[in-house]
C-alpha atoms as a PDB file:
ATOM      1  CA  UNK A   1     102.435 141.146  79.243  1.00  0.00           C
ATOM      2  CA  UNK A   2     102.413 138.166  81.613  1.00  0.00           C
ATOM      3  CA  UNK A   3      98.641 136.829  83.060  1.00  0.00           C
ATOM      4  CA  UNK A   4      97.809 137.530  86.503  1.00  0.00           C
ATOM      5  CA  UNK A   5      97.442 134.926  88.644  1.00  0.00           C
ATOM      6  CA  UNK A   6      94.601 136.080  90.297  1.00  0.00           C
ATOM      7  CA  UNK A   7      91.183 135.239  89.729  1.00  0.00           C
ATOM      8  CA  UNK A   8      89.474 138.486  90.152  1.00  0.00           C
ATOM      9  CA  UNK A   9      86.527 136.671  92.011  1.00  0.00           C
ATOM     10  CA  UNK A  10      85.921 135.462  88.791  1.00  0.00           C
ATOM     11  CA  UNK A  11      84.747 131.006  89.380  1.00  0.00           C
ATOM     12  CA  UNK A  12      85.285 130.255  85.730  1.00  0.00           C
ATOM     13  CA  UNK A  13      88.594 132.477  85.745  1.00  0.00           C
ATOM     14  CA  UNK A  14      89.441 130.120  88.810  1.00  0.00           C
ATOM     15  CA  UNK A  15      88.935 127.017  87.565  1.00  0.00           C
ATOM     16  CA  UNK A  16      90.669 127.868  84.350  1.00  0.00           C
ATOM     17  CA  UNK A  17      93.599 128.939  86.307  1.00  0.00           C
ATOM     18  CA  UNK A  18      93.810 125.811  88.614  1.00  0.00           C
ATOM     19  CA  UNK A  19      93.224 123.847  85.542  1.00  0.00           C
ATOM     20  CA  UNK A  20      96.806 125.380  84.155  1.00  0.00           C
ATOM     21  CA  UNK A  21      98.752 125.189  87.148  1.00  0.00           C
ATOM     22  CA  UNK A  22     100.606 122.520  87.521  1.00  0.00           C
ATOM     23  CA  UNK A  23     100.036 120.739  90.750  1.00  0.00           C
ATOM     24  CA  UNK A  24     102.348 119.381  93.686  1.00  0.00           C
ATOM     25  CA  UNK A  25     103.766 115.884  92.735  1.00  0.00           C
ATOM     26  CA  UNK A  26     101.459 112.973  93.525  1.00  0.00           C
ATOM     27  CA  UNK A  27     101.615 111.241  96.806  1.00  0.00           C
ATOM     28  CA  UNK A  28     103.327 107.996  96.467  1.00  0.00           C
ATOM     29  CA  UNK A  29     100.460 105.604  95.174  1.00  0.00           C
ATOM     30  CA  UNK A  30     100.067 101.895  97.139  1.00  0.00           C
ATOM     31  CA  UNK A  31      98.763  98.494  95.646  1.00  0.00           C
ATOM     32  CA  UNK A  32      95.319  98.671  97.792  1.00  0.00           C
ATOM     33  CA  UNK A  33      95.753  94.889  97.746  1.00  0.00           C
ATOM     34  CA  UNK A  34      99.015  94.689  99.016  1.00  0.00           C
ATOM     35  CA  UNK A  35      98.309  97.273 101.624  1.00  0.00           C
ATOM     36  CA  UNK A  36      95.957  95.653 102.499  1.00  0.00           C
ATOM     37  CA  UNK A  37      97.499  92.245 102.923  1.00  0.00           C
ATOM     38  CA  UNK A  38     100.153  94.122 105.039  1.00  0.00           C
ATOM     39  CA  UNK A  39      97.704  95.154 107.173  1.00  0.00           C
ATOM     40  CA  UNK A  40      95.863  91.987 108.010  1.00  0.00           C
ATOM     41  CA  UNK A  41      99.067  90.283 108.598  1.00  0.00           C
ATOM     42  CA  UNK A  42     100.695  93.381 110.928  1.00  0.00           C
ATOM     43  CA  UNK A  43      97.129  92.850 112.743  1.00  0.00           C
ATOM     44  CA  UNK A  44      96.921  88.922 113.001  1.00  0.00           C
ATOM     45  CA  UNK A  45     100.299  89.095 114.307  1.00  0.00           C
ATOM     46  CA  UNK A  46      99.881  91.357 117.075  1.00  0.00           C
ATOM     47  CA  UNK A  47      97.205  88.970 118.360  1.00  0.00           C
ATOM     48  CA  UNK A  48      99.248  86.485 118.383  1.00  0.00           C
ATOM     49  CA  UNK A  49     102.539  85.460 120.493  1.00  0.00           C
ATOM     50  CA  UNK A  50     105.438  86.204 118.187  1.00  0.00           C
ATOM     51  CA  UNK A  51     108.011  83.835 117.263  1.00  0.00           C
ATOM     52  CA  UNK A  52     111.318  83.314 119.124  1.00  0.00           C
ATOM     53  CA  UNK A  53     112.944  85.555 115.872  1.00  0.00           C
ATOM     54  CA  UNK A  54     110.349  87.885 115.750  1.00  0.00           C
ATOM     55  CA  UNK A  55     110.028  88.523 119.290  1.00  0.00           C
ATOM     56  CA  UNK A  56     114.136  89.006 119.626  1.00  0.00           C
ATOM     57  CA  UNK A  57     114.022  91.306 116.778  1.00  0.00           C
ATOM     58  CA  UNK A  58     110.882  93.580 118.580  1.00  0.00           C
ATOM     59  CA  UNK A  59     113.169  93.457 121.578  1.00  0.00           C
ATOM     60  CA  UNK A  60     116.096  95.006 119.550  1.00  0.00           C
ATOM     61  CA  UNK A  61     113.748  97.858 119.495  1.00  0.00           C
ATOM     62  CA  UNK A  62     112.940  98.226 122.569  1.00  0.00           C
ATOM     63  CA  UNK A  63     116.767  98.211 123.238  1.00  0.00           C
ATOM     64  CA  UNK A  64     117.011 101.389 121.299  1.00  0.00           C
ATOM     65  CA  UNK A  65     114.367 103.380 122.840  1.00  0.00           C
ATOM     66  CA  UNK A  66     114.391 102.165 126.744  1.00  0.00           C
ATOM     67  CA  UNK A  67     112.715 105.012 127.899  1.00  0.00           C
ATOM     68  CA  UNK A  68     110.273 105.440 125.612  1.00  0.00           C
ATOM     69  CA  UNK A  69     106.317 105.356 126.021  1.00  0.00           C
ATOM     70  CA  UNK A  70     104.355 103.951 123.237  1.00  0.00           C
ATOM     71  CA  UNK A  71     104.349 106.711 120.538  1.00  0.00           C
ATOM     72  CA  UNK A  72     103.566 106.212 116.748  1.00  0.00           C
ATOM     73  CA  UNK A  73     107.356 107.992 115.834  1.00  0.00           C
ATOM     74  CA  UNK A  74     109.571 106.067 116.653  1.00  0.00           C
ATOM     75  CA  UNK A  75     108.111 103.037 118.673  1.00  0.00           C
ATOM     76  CA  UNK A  76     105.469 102.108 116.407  1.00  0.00           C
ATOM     77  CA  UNK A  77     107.274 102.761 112.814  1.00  0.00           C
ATOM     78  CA  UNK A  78     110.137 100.575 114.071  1.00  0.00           C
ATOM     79  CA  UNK A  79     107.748  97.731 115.335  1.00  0.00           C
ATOM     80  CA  UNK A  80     106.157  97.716 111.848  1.00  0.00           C
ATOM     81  CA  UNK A  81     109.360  98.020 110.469  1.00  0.00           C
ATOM     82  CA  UNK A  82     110.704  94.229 112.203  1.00  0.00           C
ATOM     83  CA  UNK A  83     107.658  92.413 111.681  1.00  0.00           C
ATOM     84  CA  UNK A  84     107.120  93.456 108.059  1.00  0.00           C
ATOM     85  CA  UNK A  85     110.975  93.698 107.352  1.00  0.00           C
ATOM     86  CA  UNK A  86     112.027  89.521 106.670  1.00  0.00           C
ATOM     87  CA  UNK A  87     108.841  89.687 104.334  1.00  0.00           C
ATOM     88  CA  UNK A  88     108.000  92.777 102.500  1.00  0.00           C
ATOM     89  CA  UNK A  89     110.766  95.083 102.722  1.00  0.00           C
ATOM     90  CA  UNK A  90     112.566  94.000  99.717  1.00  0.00           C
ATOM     91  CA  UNK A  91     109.652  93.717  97.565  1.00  0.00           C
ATOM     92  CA  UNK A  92     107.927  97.044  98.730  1.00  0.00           C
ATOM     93  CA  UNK A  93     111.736  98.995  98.392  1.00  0.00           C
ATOM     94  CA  UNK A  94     111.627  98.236  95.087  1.00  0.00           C
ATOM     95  CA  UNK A  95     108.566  99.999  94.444  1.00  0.00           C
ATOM     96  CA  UNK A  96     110.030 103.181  96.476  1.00  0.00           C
ATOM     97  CA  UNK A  97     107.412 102.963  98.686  1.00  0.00           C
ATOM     98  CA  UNK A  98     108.448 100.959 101.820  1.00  0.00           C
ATOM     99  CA  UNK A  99     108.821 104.196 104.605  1.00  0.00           C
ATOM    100  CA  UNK A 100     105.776 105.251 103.336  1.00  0.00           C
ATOM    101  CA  UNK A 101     104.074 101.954 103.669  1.00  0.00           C
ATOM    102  CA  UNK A 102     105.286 101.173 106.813  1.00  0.00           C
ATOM    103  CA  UNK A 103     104.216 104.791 108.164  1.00  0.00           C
ATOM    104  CA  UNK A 104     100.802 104.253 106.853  1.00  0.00           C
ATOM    105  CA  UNK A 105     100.374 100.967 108.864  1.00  0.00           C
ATOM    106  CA  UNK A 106     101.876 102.410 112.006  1.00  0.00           C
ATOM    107  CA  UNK A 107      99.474 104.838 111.567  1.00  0.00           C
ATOM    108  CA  UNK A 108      96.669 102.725 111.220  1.00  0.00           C
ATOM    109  CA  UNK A 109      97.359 100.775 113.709  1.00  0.00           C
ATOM    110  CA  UNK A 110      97.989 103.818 116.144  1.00  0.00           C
ATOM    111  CA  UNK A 111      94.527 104.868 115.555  1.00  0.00           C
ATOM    112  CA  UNK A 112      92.798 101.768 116.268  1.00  0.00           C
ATOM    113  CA  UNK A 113      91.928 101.583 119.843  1.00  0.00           C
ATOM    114  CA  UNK A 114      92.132  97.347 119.963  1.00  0.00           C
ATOM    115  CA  UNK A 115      94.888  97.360 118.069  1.00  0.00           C
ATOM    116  CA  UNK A 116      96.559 100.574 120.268  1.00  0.00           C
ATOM    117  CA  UNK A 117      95.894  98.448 123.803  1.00  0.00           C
ATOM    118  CA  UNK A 118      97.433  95.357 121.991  1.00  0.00           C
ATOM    119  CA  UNK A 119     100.652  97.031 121.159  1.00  0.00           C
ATOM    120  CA  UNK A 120     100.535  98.830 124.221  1.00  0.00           C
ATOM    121  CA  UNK A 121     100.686  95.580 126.010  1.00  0.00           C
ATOM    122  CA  UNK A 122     103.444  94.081 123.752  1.00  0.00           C
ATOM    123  CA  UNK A 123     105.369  97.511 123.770  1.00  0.00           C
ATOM    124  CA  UNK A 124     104.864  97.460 127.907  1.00  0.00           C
ATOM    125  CA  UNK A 125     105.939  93.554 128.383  1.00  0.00           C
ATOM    126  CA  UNK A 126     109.440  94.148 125.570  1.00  0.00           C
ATOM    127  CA  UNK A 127     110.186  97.357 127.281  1.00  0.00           C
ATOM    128  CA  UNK A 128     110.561  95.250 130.672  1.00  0.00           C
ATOM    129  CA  UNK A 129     111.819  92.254 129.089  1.00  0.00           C
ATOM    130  CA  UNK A 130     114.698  94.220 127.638  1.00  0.00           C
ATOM    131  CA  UNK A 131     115.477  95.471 130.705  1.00  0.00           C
ATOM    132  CA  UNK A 132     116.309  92.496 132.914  1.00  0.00           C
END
């Protein structure tokens, strides 16, 4: 006779029962410090002019998406993606966690409403810039 998997409106029969189930693998788990550092650094740098390398490798994106308006997928992701990419990317591949990282930041930065204007400035002035 197999158990139901019901808990009858039972609360100790539930939390025996989620107890025994095996859950839904883990989200992938991030170094808070390194995150963090990431962060700081994606942040500081959008203040700041970029390099001649940095700022040829942001236009490369805007070269793929001409049309595009500032959006979190894809503009954002891939602006993450070439300023963090020369200095993370093969440290945070190795610990399997570099699309996730870099989706995290783009999210965080999407959500921040100085940080939002700031990139919309820098996504409006490569956009033209990569047009002429």
């Amino acid at each position: 006779m197999t158990p139901e998997l019901t808990s009858s409106g039972d609360p100790e029969n539930t939390r025996r029962l989620a107890a025994d189930t095996p859950s839904a693998p883990a989200p992938a788990t991030f170094r808070a410090d390194l995150l963090e550092q990431v962060i700081r650094e994606t942040l500081a740098a959008s203040a700041l002019e970029p390099s001649a390398d940095l700022r040829e490798k942001l236009l490369d994106v805007a070269r793929r998406y001409p049309q595009a308006q500032l959006e979190l997928d894809p503009v954002v992701i891939e602006m993450v993606k070439a300023v963090l990419g020369p200095q993370f990317e093969r440290s945070i591949k190795e610990l399997h966690t570099w699309d996730d990282m870099v989706s995290c930041i783009a999210q965080t930065l999407f959500a921040d409403a100085t940080a939002r204007e700031r990139l919309n400035s820098l996504w409006t002035n490569l956009s033209e810039a990569s047009r002429g």
